[in-house]
PDB file of N, CA and C in Angstrom:
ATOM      1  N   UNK A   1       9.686  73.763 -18.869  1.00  0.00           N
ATOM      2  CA  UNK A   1       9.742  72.701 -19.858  1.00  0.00           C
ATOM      3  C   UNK A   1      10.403  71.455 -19.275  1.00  0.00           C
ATOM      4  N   UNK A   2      11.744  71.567 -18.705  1.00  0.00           N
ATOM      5  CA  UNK A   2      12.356  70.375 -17.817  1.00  0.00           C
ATOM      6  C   UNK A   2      11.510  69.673 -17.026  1.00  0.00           C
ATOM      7  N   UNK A   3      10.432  70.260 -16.198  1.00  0.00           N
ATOM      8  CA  UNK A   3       9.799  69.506 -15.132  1.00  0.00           C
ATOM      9  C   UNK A   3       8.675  69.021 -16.011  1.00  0.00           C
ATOM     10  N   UNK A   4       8.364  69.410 -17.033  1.00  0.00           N
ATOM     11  CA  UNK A   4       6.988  68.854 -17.338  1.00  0.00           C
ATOM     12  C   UNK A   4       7.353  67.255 -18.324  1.00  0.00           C
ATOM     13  N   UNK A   5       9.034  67.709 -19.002  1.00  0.00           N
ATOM     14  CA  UNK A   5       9.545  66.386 -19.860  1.00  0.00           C
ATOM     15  C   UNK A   5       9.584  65.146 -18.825  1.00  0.00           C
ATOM     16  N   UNK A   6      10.400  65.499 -17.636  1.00  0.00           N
ATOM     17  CA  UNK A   6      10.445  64.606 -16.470  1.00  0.00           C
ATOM     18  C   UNK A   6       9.284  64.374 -16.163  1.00  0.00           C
ATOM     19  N   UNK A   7       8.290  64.704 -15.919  1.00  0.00           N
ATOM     20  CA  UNK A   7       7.104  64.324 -14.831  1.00  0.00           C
ATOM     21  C   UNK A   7       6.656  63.363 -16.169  1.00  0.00           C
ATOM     22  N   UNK A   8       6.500  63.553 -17.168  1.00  0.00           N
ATOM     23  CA  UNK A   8       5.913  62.430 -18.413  1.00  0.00           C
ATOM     24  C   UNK A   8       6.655  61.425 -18.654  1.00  0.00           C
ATOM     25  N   UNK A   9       8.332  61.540 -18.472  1.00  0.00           N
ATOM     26  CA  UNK A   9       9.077  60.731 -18.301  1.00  0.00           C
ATOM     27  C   UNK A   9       8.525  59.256 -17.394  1.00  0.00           C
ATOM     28  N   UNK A  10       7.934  60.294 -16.134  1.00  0.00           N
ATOM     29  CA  UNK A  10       8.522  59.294 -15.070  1.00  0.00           C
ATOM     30  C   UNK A  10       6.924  58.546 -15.468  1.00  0.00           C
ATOM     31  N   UNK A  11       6.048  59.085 -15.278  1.00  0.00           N
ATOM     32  CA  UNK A  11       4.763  58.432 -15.749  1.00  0.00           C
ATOM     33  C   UNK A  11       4.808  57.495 -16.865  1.00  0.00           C
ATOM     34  N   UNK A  12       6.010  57.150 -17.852  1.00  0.00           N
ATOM     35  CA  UNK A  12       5.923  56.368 -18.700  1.00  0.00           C
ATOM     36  C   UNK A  12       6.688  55.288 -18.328  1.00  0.00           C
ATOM     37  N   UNK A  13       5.920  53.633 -18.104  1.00  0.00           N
ATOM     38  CA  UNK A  13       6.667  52.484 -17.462  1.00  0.00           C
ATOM     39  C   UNK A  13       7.898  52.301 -17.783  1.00  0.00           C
ATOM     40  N   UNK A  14       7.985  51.995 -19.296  1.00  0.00           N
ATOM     41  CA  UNK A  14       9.324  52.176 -20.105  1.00  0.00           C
ATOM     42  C   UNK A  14      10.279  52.999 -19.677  1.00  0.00           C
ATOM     43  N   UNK A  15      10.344  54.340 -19.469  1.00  0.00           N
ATOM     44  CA  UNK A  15      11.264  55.447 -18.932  1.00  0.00           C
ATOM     45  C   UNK A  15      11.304  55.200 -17.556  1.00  0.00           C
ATOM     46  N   UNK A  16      10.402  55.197 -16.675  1.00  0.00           N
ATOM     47  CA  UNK A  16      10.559  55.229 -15.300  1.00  0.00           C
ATOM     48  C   UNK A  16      11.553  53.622 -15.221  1.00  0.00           C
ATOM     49  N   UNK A  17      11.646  53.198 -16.105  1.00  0.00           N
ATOM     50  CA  UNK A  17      11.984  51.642 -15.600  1.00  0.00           C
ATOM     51  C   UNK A  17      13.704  51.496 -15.768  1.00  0.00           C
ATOM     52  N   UNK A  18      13.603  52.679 -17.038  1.00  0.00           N
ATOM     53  CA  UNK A  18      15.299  52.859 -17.143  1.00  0.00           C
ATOM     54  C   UNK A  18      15.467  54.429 -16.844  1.00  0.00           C
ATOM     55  N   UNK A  19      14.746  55.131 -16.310  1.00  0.00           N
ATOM     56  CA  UNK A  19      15.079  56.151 -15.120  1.00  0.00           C
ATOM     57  C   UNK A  19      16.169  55.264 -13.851  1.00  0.00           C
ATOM     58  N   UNK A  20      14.645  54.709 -13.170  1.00  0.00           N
ATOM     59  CA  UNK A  20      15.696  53.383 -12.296  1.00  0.00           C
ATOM     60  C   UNK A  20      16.297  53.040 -11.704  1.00  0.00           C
ATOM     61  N   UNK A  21      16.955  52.010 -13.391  1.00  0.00           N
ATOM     62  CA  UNK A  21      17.894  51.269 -13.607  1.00  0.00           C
ATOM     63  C   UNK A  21      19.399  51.615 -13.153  1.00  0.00           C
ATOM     64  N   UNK A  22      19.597  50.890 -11.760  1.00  0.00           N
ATOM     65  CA  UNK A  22      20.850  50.931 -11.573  1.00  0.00           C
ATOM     66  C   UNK A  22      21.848  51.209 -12.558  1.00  0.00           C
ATOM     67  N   UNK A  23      21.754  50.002 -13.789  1.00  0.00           N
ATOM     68  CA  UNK A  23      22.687  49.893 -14.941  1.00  0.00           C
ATOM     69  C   UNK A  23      23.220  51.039 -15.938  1.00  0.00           C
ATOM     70  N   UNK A  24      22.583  51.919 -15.943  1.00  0.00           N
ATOM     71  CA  UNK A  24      22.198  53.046 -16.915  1.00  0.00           C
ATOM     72  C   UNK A  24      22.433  54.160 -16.051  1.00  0.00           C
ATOM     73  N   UNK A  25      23.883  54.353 -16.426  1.00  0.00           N
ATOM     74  CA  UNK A  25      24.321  55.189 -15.903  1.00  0.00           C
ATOM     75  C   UNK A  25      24.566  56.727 -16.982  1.00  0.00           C
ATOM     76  N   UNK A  26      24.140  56.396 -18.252  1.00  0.00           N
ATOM     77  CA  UNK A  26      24.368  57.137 -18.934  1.00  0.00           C
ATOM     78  C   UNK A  26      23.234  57.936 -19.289  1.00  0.00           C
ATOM     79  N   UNK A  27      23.002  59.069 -19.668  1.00  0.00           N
ATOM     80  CA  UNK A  27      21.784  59.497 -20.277  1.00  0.00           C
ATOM     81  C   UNK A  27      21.860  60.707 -21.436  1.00  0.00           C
ATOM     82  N   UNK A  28      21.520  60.630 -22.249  1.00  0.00           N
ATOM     83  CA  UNK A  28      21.499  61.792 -23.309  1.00  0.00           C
ATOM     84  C   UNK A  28      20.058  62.518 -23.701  1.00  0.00           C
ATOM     85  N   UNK A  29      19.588  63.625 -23.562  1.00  0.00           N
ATOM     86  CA  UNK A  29      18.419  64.549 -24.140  1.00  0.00           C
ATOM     87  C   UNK A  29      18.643  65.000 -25.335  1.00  0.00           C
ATOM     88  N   UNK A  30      17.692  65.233 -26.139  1.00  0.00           N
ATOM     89  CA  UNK A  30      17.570  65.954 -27.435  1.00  0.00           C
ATOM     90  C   UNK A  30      16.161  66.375 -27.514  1.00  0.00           C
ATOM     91  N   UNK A  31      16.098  67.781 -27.655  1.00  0.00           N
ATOM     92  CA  UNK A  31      14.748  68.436 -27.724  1.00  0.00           C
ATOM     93  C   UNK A  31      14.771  69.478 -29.401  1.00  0.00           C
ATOM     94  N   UNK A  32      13.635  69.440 -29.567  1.00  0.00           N
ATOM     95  CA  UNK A  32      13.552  69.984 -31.139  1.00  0.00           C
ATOM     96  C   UNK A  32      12.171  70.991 -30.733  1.00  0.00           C
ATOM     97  N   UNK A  33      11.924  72.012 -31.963  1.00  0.00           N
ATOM     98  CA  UNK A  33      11.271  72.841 -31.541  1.00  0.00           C
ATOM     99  C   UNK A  33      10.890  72.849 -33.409  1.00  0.00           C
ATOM    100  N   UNK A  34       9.379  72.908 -33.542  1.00  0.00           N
ATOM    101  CA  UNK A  34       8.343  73.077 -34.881  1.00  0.00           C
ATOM    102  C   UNK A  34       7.090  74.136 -34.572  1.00  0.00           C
ATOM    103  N   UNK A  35       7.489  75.267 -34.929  1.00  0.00           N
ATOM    104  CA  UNK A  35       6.245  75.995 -34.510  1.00  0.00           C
ATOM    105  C   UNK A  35       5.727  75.843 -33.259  1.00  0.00           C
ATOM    106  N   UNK A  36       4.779  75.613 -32.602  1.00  0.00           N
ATOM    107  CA  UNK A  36       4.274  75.316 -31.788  1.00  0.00           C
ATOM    108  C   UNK A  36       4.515  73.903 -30.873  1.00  0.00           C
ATOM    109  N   UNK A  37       4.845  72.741 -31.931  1.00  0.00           N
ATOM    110  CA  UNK A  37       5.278  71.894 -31.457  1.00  0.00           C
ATOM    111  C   UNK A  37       6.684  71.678 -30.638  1.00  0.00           C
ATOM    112  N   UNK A  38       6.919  70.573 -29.711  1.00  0.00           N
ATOM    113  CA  UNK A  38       7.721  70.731 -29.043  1.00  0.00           C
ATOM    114  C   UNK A  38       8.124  68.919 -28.603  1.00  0.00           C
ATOM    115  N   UNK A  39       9.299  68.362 -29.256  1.00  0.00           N
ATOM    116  CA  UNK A  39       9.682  67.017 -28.949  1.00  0.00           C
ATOM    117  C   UNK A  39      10.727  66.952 -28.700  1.00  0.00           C
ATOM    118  N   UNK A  40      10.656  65.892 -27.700  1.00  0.00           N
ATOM    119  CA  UNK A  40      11.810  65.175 -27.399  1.00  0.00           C
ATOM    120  C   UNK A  40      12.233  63.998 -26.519  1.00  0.00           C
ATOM    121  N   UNK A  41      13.541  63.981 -26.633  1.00  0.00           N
ATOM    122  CA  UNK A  41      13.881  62.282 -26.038  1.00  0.00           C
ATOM    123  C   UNK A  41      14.786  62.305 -25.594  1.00  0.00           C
ATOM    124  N   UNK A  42      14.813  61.002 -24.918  1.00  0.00           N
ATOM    125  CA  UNK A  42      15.807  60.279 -23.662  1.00  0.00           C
ATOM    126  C   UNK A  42      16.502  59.178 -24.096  1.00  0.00           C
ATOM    127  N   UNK A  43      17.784  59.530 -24.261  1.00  0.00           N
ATOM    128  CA  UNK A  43      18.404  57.795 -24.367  1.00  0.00           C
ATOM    129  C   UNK A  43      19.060  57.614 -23.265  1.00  0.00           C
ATOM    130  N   UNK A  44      19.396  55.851 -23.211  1.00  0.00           N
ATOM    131  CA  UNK A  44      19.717  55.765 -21.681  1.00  0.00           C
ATOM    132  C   UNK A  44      21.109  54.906 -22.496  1.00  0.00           C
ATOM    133  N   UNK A  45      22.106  54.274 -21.788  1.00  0.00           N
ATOM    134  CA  UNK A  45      22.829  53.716 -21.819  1.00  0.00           C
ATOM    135  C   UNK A  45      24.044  53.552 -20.457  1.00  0.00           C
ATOM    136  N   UNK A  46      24.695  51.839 -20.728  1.00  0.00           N
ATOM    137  CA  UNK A  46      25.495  51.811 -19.588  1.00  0.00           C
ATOM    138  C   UNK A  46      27.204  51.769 -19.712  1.00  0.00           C
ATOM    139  N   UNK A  47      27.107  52.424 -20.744  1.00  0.00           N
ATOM    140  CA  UNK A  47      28.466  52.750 -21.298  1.00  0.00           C
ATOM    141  C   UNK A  47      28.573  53.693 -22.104  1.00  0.00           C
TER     142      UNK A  47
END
């Protein structure tokens, strides 16, 4: 599951751009789970 969130990560301009980002040193995940479904997200921050 980790490598497949990352590999879509990085393929998305937006994410790869604050992947990166020197500035953004911070990062937080949150993954949720619906039946079958499966989401989640990346926040970035530099503090």
């Amino acid at each position: 599951l980790a490598n497949s969130l990352v590999k879509k990560w990085i393929e998305s301009p937006m994410h790869r751009k604050n992947i990166k980002a020197p500035e953004m040193t911070k990062s937080g995940v949150g993954i949720a789970r619906q039946g079958n479904r499966i989401i989640a997200a990346q926040v970035f921050g530099s503090r």
